[in-house]
Protein backbone atom coordinates (compact mmCIF):
# COMPACT_ATOMS: atom_id res chain seq x y z
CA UNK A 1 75.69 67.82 100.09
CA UNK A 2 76.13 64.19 99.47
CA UNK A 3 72.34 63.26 99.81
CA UNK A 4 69.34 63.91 101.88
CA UNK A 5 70.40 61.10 104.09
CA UNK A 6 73.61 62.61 105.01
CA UNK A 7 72.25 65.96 105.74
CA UNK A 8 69.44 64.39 108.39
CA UNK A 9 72.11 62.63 109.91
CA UNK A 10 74.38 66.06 110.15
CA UNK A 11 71.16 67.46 111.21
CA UNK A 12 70.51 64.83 114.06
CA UNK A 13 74.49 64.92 114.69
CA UNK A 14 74.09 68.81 115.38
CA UNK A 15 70.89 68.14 117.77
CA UNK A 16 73.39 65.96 119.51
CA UNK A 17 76.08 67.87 120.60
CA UNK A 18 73.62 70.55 121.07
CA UNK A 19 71.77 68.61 124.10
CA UNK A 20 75.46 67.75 125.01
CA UNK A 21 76.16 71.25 125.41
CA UNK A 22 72.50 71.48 127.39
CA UNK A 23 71.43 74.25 124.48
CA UNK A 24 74.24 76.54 125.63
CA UNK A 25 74.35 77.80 122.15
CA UNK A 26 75.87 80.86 123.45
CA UNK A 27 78.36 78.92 125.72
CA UNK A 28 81.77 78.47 125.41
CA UNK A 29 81.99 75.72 123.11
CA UNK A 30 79.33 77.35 120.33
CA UNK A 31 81.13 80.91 121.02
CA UNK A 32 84.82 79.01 119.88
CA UNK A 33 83.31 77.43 117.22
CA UNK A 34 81.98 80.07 115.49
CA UNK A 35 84.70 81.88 115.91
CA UNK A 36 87.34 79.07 114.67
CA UNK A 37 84.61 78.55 111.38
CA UNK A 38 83.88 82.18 110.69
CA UNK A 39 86.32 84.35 112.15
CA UNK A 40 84.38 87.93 112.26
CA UNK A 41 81.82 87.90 109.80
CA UNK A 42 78.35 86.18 109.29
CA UNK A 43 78.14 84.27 105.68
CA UNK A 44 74.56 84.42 104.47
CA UNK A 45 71.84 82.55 106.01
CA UNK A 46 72.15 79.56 102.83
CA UNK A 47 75.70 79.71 103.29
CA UNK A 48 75.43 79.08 107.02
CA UNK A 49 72.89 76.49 106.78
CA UNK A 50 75.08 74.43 104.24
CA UNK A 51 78.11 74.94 106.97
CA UNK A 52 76.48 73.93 110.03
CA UNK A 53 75.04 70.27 108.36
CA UNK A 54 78.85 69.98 106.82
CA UNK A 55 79.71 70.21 110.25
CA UNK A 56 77.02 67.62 111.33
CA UNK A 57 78.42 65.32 108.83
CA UNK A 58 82.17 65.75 109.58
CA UNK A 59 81.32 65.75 113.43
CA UNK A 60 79.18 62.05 112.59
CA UNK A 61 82.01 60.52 110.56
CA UNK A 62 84.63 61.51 113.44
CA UNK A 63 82.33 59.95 116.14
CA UNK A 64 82.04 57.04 114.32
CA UNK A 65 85.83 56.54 113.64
């Protein structure tokens, strides 16, 4: 992680596209994109955490290009 600013703005980045997605975090979108990151197993809980505010980040820097 680049710094504890990055990861809150992942963080709030993720809280976005959740309310986007109305908290359909079972929906189609969230089902694909766990699928697409993951394929068919789990990584640990750590592992996942560090994933999902990469994601945040990455998702943040595309919105802003």
């Amino acid at each position: 992680m680049h710094s504890i600013g990055s990861a809150i703005l992942g963080a709030f980045e993720l809280l976005r596209l959740a309310t986007l997605t109305r908290f359909r975090l079972r929906g189609p979108y969230w089902s694909w994109r766990w699928h697409t990151a993951f394929g068919r197993g789990t990584p640990p809980r750590s592992e996942l955490l560090w994933a999902m505010l990469r994601f945040g980040r990455w998702a943040r820097r595309m919105r802003k290009l």
